[in-house]
PDB file of N, CA and C in Angstrom:
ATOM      1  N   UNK A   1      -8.191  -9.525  16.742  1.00  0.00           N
ATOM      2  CA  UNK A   1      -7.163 -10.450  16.302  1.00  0.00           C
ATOM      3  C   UNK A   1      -5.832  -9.722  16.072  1.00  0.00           C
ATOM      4  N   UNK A   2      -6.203  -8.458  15.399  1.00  0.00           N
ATOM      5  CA  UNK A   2      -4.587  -7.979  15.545  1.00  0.00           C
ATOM      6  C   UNK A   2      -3.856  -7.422  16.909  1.00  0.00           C
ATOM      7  N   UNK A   3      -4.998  -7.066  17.383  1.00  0.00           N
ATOM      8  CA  UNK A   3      -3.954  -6.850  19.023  1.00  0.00           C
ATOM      9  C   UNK A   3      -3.065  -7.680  19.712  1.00  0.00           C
ATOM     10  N   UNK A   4      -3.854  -9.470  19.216  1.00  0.00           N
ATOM     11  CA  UNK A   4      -3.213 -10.887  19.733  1.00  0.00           C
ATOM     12  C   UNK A   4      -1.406 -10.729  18.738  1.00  0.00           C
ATOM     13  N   UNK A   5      -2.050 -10.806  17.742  1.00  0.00           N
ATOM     14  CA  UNK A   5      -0.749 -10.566  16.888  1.00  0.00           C
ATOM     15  C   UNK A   5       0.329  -9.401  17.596  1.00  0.00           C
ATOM     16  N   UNK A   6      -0.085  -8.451  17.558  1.00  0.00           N
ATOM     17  CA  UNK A   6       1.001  -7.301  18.063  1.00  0.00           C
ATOM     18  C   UNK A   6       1.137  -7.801  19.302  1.00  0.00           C
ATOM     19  N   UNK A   7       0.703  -8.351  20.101  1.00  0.00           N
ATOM     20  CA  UNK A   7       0.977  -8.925  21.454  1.00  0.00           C
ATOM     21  C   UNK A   7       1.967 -10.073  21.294  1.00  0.00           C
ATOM     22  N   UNK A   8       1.734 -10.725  20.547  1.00  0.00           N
ATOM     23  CA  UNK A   8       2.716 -12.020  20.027  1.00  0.00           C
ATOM     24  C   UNK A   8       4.275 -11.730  19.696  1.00  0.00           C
ATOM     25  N   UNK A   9       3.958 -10.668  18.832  1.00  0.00           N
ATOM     26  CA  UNK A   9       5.298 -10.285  18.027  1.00  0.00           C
ATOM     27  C   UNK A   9       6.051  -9.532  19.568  1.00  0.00           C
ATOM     28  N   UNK A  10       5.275  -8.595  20.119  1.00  0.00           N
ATOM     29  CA  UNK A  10       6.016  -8.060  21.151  1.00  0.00           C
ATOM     30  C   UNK A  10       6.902  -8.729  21.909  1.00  0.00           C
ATOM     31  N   UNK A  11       5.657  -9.989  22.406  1.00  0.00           N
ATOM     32  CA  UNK A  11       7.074 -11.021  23.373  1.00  0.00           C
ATOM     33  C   UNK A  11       8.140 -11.524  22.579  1.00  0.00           C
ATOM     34  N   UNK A  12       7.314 -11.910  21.305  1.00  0.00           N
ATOM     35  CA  UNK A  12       9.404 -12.363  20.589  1.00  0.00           C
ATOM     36  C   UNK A  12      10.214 -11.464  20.811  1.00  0.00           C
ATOM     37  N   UNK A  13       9.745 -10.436  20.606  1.00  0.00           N
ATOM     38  CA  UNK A  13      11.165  -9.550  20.393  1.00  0.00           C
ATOM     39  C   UNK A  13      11.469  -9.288  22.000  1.00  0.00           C
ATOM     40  N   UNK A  14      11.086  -9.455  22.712  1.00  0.00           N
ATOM     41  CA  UNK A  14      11.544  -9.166  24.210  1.00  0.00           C
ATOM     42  C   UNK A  14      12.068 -10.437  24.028  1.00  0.00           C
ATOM     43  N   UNK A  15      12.210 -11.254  23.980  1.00  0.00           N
ATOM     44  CA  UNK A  15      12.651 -12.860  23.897  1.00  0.00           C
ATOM     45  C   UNK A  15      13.769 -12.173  23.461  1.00  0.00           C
ATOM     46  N   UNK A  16      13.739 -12.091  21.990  1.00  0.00           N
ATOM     47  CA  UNK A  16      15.418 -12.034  21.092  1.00  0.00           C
ATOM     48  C   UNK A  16      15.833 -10.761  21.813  1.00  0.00           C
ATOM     49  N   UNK A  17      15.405 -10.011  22.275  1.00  0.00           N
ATOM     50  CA  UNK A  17      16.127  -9.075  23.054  1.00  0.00           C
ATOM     51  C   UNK A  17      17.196  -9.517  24.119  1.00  0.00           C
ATOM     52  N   UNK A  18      16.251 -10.221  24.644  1.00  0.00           N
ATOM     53  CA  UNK A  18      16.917 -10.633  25.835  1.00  0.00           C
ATOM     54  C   UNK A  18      18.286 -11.764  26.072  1.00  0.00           C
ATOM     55  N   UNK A  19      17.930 -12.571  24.838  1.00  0.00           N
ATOM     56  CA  UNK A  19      18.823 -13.538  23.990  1.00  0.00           C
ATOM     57  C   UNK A  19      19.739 -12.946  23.662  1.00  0.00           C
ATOM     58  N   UNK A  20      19.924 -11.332  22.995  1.00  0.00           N
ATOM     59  CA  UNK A  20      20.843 -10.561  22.701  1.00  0.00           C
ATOM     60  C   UNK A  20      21.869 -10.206  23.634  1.00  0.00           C
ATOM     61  N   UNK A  21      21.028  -9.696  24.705  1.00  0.00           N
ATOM     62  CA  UNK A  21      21.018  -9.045  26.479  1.00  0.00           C
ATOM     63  C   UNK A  21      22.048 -10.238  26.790  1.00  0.00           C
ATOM     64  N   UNK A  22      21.828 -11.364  26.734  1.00  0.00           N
ATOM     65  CA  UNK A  22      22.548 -12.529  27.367  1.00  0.00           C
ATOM     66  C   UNK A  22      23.883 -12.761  27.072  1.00  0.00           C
ATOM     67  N   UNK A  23      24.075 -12.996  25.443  1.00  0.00           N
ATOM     68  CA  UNK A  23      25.194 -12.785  24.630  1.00  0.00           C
ATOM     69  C   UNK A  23      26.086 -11.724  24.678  1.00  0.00           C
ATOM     70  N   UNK A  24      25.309 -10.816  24.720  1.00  0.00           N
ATOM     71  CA  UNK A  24      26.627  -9.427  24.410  1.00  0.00           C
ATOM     72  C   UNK A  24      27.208  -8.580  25.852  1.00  0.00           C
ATOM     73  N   UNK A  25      26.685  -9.027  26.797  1.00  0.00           N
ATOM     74  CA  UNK A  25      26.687  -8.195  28.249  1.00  0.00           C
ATOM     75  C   UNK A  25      27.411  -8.740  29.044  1.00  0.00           C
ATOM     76  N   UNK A  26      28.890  -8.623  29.390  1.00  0.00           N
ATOM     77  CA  UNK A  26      29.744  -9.105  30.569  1.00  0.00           C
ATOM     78  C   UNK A  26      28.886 -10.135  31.443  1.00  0.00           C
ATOM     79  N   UNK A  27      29.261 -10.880  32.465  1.00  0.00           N
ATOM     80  CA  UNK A  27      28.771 -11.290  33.205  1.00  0.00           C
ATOM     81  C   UNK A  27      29.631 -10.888  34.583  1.00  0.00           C
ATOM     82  N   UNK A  28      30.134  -9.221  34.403  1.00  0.00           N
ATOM     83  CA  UNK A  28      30.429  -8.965  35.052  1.00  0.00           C
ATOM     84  C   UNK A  28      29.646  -7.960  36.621  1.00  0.00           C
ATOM     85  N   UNK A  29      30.330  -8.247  37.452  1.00  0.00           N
ATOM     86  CA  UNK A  29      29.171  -7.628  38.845  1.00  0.00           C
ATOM     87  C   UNK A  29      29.608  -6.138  39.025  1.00  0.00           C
ATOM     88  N   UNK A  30      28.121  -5.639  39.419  1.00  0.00           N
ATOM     89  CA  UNK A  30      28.433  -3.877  40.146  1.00  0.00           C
ATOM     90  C   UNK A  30      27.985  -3.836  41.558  1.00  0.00           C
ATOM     91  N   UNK A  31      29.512  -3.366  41.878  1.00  0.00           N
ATOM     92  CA  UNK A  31      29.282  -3.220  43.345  1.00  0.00           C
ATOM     93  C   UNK A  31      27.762  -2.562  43.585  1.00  0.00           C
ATOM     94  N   UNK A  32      26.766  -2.657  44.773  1.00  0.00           N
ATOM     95  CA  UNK A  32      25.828  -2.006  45.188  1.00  0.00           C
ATOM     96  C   UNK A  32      25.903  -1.198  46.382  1.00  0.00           C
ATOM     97  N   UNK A  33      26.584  -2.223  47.522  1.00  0.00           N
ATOM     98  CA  UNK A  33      26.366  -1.949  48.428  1.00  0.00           C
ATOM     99  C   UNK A  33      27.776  -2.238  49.182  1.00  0.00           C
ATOM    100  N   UNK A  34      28.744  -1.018  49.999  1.00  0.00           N
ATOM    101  CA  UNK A  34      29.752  -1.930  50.645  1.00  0.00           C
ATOM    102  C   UNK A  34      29.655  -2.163  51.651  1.00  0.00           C
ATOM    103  N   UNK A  35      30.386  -3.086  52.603  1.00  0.00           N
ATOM    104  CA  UNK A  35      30.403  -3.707  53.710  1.00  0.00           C
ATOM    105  C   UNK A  35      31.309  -2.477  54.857  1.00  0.00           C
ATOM    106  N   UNK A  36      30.755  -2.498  55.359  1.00  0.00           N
ATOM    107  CA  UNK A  36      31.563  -2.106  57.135  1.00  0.00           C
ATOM    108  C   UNK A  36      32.923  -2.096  57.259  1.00  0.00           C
ATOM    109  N   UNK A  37      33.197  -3.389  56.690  1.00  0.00           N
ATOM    110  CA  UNK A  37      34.715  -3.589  56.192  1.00  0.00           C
ATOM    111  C   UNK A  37      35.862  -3.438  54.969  1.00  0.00           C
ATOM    112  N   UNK A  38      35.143  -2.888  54.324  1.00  0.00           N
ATOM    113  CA  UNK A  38      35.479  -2.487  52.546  1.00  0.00           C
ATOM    114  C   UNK A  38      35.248  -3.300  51.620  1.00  0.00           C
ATOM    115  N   UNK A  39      34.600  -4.502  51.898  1.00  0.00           N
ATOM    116  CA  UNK A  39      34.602  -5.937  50.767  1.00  0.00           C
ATOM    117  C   UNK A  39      32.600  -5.636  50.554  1.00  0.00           C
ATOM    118  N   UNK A  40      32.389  -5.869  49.203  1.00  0.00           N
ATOM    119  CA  UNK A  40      31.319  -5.651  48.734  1.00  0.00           C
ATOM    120  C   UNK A  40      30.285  -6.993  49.609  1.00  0.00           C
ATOM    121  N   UNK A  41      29.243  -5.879  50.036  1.00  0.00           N
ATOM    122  CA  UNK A  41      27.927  -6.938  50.544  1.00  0.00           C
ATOM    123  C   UNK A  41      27.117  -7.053  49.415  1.00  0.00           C
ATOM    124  N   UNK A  42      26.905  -6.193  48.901  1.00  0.00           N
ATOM    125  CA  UNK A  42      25.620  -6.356  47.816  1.00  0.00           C
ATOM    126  C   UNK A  42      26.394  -5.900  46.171  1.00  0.00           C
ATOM    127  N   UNK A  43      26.081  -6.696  45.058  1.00  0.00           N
ATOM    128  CA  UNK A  43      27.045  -6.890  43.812  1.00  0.00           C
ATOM    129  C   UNK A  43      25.762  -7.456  42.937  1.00  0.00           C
ATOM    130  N   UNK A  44      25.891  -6.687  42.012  1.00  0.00           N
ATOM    131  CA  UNK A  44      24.663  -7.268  40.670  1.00  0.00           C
ATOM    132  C   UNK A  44      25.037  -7.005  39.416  1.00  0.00           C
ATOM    133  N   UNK A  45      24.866  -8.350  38.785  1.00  0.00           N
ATOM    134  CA  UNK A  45      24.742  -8.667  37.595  1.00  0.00           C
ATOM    135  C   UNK A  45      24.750  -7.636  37.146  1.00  0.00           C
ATOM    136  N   UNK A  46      25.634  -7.099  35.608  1.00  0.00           N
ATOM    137  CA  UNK A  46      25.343  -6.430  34.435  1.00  0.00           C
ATOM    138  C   UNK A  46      23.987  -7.498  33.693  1.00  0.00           C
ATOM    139  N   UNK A  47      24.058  -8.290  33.294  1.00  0.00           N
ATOM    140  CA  UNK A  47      23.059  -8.920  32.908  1.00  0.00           C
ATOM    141  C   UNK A  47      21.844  -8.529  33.443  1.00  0.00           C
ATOM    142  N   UNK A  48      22.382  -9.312  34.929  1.00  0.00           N
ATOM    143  CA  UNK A  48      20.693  -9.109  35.986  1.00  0.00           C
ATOM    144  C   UNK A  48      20.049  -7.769  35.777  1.00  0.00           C
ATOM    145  N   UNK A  49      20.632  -7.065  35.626  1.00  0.00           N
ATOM    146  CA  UNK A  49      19.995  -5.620  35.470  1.00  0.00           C
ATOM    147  C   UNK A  49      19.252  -5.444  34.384  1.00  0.00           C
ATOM    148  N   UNK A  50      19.883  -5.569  33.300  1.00  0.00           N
ATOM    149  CA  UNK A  50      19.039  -5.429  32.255  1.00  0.00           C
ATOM    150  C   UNK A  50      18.078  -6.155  31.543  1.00  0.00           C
ATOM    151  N   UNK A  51      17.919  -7.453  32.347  1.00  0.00           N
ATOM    152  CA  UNK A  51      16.990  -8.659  31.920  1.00  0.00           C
ATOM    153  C   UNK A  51      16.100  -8.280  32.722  1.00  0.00           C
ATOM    154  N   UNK A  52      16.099  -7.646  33.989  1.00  0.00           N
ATOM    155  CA  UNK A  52      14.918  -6.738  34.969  1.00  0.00           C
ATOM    156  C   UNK A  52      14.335  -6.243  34.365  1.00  0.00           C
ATOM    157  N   UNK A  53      14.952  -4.817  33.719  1.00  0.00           N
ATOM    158  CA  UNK A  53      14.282  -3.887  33.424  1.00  0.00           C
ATOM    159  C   UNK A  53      13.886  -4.524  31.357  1.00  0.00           C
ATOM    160  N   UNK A  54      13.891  -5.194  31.228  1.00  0.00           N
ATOM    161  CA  UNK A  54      13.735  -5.957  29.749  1.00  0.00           C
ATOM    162  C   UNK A  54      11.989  -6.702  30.186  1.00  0.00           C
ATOM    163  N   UNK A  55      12.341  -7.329  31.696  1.00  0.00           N
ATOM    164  CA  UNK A  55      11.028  -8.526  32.485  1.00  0.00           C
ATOM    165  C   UNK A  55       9.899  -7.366  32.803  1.00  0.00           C
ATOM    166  N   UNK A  56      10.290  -6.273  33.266  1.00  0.00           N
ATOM    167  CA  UNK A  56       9.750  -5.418  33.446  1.00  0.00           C
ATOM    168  C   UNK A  56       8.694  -4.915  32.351  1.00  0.00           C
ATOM    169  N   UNK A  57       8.946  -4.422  31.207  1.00  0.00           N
ATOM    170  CA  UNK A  57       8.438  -3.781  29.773  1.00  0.00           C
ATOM    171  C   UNK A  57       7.497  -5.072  29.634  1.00  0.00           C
ATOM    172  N   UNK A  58       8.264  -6.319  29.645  1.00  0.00           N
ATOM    173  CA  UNK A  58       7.761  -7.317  29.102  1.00  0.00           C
ATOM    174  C   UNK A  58       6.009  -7.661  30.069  1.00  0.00           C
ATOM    175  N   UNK A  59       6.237  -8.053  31.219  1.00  0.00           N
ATOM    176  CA  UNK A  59       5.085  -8.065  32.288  1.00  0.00           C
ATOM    177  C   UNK A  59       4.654  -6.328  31.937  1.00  0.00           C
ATOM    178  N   UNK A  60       4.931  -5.685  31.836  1.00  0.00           N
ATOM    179  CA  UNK A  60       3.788  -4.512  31.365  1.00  0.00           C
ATOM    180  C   UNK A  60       2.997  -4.391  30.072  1.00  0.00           C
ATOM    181  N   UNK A  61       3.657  -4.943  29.315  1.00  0.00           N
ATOM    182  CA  UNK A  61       2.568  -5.380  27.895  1.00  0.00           C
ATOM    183  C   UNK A  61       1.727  -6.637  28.288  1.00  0.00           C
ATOM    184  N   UNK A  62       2.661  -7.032  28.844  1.00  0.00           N
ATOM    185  CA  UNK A  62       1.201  -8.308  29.102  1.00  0.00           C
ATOM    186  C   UNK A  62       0.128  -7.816  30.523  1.00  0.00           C
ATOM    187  N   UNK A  63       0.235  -6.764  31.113  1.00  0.00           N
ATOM    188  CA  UNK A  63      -0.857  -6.412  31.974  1.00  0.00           C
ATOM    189  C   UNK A  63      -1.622  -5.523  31.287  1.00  0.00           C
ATOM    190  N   UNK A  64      -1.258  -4.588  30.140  1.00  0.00           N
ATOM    191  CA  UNK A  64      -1.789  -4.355  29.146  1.00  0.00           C
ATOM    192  C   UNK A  64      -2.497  -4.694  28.391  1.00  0.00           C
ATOM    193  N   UNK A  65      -2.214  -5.551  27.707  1.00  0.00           N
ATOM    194  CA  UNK A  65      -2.768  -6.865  26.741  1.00  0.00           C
ATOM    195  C   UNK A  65      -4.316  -7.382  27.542  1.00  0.00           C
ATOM    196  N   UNK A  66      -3.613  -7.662  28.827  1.00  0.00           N
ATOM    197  CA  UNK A  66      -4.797  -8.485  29.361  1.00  0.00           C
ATOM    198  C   UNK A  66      -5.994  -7.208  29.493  1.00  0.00           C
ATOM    199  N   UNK A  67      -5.702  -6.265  30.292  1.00  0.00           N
ATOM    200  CA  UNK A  67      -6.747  -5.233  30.509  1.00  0.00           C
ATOM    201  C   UNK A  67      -7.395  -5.081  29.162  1.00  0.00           C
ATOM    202  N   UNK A  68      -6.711  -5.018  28.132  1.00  0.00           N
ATOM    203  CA  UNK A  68      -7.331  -4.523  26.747  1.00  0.00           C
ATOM    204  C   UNK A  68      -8.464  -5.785  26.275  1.00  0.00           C
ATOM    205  N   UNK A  69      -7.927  -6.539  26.666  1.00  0.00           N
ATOM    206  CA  UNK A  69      -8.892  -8.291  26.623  1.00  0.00           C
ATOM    207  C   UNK A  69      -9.884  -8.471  27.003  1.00  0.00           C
ATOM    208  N   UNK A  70      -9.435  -8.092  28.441  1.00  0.00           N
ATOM    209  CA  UNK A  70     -10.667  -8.341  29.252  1.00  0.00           C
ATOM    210  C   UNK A  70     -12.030  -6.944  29.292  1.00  0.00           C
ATOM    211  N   UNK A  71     -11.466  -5.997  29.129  1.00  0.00           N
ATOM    212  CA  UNK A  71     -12.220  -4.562  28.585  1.00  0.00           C
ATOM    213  C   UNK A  71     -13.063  -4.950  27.304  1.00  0.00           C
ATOM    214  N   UNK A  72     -12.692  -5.643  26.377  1.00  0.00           N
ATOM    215  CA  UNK A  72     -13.488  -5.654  25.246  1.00  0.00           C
ATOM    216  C   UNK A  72     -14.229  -6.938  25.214  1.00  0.00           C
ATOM    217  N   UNK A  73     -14.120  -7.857  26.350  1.00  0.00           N
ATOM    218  CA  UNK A  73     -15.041  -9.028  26.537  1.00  0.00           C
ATOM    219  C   UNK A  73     -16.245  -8.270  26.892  1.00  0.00           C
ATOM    220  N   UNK A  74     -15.703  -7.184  27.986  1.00  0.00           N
ATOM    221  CA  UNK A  74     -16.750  -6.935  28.444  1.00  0.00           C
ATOM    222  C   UNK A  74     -18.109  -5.552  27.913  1.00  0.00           C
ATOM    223  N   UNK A  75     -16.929  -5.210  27.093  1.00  0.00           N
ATOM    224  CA  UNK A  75     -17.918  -4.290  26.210  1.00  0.00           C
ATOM    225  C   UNK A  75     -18.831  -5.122  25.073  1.00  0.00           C
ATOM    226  N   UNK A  76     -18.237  -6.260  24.687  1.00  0.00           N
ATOM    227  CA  UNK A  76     -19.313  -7.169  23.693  1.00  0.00           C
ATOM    228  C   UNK A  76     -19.981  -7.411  24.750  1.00  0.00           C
ATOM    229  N   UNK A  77     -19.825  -8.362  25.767  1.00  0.00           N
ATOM    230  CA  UNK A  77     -21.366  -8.950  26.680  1.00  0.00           C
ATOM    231  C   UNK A  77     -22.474  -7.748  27.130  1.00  0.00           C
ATOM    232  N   UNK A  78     -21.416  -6.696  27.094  1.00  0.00           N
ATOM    233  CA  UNK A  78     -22.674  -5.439  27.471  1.00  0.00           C
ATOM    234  C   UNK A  78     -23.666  -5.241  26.008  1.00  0.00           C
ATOM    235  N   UNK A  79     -22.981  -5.238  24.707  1.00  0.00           N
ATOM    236  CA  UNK A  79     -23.701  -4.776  23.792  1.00  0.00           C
ATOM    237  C   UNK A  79     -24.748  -5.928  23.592  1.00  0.00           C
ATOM    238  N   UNK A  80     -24.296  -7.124  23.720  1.00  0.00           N
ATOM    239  CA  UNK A  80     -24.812  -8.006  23.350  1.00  0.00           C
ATOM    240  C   UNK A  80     -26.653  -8.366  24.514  1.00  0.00           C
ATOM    241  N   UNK A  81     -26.198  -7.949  25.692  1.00  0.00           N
ATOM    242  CA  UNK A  81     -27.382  -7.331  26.597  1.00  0.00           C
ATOM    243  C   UNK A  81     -28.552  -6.605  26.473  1.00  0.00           C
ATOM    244  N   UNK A  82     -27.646  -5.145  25.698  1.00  0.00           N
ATOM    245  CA  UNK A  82     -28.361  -4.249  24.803  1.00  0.00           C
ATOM    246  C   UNK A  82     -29.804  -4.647  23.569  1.00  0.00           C
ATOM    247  N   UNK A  83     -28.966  -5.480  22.870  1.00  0.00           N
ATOM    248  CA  UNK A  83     -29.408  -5.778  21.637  1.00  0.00           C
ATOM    249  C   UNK A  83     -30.615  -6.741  21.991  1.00  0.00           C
ATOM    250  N   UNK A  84     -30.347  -7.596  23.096  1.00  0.00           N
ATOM    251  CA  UNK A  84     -31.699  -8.862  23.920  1.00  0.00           C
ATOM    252  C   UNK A  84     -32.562  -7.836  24.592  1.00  0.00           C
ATOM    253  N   UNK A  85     -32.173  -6.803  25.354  1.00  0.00           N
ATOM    254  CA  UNK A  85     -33.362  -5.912  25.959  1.00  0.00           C
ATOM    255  C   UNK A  85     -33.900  -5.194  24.967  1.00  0.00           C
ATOM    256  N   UNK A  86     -33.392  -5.400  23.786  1.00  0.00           N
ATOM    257  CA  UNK A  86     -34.159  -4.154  22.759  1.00  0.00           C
ATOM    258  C   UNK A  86     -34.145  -2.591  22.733  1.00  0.00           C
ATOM    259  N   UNK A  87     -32.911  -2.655  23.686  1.00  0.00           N
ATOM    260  CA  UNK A  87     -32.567  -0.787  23.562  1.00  0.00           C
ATOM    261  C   UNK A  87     -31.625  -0.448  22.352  1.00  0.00           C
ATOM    262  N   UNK A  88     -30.692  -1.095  21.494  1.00  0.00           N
ATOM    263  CA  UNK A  88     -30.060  -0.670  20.552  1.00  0.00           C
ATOM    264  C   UNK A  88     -30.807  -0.664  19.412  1.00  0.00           C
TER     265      UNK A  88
END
């Protein structure tokens, strides 16, 4: 139960992070890539960038989370196996 909790609290704060991220960050563009001709082909978000790498952390606690979930389902159904065959 507390892992659900620390999992919970994590996404808020990637939430209000990102809420922060939204508010305080230009919505100004960085050149990426220039054109053949000197006028920018490719241009990204100050935002976009850092709501990436914010989506990023965020989808890695939750592939986390889940592995840790699904790992300890499966260590109870094993014990619980144990305990019906009479080896524990």
């Amino acid at each position: 139960m507390a892992r659900e909790k620390r999992f919970w609290a994590a996404m808020a704060a990637f939430v209000l992070l990102g809420v922060l991220e939204w508010t305080t960050l230009s919505p100004e563009t960085v050149r990426v890539v220039n054109s053949p001709s000197g006028g920018a082909l490719l241009e990204v978000s100050v935002r976009g960038i850092a709501l990436a790498v914010l989506l990023m952390f965020a989808v890695r606690s939750w592939v986390v989370y889940r592995h840790q979930t699904l790992a300890g389902r499966d260590e109870e159904s094993s014990s619980r196996a144990r305990v019906r065959s009479g080896r524990e």
